[in-house]
N, C-alpha and C. Protein backbone atom coordinates (compact mmCIF):
# COMPACT_ATOMS: atom_id res chain seq x y z
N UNK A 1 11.42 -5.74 -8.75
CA UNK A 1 10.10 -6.15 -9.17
C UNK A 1 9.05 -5.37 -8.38
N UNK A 2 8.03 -5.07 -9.18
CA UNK A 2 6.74 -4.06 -8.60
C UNK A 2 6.29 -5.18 -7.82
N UNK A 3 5.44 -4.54 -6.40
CA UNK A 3 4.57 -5.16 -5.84
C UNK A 3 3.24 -5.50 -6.27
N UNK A 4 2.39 -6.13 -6.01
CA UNK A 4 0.98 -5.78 -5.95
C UNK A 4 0.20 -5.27 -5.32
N UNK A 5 0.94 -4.43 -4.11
CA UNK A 5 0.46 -3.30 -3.52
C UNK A 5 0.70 -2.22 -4.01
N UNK A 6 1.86 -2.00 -4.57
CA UNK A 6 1.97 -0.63 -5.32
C UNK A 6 1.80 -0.39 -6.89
N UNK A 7 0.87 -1.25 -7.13
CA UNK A 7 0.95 -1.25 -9.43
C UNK A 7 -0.09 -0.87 -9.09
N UNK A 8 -1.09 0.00 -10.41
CA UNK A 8 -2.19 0.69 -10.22
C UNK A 8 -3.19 -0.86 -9.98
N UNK A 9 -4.41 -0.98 -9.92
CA UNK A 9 -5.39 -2.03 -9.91
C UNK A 9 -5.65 -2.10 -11.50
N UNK A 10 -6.54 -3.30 -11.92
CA UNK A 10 -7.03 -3.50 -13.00
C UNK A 10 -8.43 -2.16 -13.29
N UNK A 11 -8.79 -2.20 -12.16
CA UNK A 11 -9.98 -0.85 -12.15
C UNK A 11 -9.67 0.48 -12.43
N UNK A 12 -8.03 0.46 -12.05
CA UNK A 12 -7.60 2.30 -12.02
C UNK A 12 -7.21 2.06 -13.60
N UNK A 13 -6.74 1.37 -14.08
CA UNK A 13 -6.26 1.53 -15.80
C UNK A 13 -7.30 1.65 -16.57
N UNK A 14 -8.35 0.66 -16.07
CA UNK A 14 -9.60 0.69 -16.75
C UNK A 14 -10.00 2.34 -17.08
N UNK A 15 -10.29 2.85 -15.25
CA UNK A 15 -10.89 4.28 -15.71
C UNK A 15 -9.41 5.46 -16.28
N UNK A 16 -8.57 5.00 -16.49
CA UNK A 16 -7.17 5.81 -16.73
C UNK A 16 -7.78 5.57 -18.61
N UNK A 17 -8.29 5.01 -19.13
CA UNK A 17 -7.82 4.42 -20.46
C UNK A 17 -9.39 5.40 -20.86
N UNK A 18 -10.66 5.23 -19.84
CA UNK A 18 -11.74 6.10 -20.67
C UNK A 18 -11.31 7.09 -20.11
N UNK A 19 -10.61 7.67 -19.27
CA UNK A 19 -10.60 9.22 -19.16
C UNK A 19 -9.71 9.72 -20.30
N UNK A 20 -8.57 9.13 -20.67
CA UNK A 20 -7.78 9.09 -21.90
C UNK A 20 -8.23 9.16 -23.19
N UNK A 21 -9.48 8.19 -23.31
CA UNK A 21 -10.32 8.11 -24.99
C UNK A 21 -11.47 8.34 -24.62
N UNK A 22 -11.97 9.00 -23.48
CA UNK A 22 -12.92 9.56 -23.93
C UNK A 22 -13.99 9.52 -23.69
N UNK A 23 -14.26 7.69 -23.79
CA UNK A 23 -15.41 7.15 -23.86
C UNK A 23 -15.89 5.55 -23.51
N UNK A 24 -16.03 5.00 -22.77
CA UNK A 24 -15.70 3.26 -22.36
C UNK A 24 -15.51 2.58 -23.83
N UNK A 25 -16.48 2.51 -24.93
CA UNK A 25 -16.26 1.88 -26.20
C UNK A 25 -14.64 1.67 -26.66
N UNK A 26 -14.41 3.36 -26.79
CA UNK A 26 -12.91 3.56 -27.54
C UNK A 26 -12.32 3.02 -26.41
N UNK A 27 -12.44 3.07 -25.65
CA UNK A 27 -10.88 2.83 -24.19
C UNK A 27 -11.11 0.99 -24.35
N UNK A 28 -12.34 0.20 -24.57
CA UNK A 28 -12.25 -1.40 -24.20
C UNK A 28 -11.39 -1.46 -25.66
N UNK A 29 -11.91 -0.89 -26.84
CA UNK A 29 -11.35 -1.20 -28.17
C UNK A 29 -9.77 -0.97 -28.09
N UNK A 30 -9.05 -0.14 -27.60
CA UNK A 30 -7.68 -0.11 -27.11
C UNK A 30 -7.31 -1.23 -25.68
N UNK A 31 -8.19 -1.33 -24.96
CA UNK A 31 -7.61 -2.63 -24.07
C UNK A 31 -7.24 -3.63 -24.80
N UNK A 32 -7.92 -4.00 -26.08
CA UNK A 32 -8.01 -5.24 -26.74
C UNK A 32 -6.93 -5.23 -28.04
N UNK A 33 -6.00 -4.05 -28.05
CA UNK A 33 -5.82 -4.04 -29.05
C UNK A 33 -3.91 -4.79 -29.29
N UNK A 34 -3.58 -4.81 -29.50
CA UNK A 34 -1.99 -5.21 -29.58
C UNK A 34 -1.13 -4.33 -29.76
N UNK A 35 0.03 -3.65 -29.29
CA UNK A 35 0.89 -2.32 -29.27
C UNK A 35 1.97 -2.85 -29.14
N UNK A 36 2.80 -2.12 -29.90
CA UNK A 36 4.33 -2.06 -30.16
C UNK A 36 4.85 -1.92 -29.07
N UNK A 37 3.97 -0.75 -27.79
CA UNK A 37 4.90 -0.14 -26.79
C UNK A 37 4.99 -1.27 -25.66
N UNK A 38 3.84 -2.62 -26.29
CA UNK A 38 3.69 -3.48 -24.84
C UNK A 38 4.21 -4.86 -25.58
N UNK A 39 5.16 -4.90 -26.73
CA UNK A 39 5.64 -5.99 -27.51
C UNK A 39 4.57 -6.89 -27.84
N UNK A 40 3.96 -6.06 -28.58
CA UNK A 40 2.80 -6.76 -29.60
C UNK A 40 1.63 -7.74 -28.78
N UNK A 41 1.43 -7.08 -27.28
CA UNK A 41 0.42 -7.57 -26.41
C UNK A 41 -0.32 -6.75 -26.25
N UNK A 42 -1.62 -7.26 -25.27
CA UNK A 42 -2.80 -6.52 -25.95
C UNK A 42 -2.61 -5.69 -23.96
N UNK A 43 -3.42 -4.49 -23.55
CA UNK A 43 -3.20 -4.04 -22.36
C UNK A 43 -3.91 -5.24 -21.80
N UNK A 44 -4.89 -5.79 -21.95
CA UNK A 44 -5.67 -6.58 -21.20
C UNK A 44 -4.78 -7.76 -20.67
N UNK A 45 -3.96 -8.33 -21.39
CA UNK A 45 -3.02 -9.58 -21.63
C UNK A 45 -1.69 -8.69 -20.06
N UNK A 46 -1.37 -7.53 -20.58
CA UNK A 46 -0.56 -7.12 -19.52
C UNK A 46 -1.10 -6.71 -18.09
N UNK A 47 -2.05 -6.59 -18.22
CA UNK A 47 -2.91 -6.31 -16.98
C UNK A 47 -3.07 -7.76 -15.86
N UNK A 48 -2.38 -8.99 -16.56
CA UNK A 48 -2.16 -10.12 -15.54
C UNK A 48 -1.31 -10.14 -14.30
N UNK A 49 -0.22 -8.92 -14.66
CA UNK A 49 0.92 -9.12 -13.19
C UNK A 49 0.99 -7.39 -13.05
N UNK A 50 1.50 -7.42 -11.99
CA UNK A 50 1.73 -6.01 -11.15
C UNK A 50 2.31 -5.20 -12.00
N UNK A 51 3.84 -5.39 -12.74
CA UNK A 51 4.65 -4.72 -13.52
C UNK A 51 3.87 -4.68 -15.03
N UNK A 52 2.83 -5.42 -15.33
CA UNK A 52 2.64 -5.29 -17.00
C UNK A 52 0.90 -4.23 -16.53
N UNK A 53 0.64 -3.99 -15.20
CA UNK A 53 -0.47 -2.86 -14.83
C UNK A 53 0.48 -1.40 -15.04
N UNK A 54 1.84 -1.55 -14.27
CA UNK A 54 2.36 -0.45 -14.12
C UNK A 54 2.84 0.20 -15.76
N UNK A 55 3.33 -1.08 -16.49
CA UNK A 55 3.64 -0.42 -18.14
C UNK A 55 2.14 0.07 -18.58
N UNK A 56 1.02 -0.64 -18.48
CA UNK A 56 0.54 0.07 -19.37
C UNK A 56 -0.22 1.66 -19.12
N UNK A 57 -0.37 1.45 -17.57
CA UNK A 57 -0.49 2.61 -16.85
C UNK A 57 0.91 4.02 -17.56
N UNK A 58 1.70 3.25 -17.88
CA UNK A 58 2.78 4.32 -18.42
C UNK A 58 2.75 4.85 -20.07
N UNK A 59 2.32 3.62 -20.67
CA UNK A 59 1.88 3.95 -21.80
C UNK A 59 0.32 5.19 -21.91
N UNK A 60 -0.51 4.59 -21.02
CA UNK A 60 -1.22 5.60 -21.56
C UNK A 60 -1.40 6.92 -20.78
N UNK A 61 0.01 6.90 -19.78
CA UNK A 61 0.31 8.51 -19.00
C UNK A 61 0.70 9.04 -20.74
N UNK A 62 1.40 8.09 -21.64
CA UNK A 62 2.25 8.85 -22.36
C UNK A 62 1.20 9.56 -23.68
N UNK A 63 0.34 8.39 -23.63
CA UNK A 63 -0.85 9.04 -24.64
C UNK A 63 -1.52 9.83 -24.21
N UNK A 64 -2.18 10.21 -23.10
CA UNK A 64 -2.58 11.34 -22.50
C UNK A 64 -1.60 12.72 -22.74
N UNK A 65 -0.24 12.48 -22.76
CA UNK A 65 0.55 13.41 -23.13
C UNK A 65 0.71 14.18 -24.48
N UNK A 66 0.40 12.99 -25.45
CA UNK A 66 0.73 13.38 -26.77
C UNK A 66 1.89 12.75 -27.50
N UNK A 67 2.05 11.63 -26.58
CA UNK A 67 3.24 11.06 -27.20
C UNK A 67 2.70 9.62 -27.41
N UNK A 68 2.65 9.20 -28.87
CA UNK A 68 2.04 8.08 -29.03
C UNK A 68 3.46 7.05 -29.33
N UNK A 69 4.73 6.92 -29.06
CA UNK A 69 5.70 6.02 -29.57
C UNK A 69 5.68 4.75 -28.48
């Protein structure tokens, strides 16, 4: 199990998600949104415990990549 010393903060995903889309609007409209890659939860909803900061921090390393699955 991740710590809560080592999962990104709620602040670092925040700015991880507008540097990703772009723009604060598009990045809150994807916090809020529900994804397959986080079993039909929204990032905001996973952003409650250490390990659901670190998934979504991984999800959107992966969209930054080009890999939207």
């Amino acid at each position: 199990m991740m710590s809560e010393a080592s999962s990104p903060s709620r602040d670092e995903i925040i700015r991880l998600a507008i540097d990703v889309y772009g723009a604060t609007d598009r990045a809150d409209q994807w916090l809020g949104t529900r994804l397959v890659a986080l079993n039909n939860k929204t990032p905001i909803e996973m952003m409650a415990s250490a390990s659901g900061r670190e998934r979504v921090r991984e999800v959107l390393v992966k969209i930054r990549h080009g890999d939207f699955s």
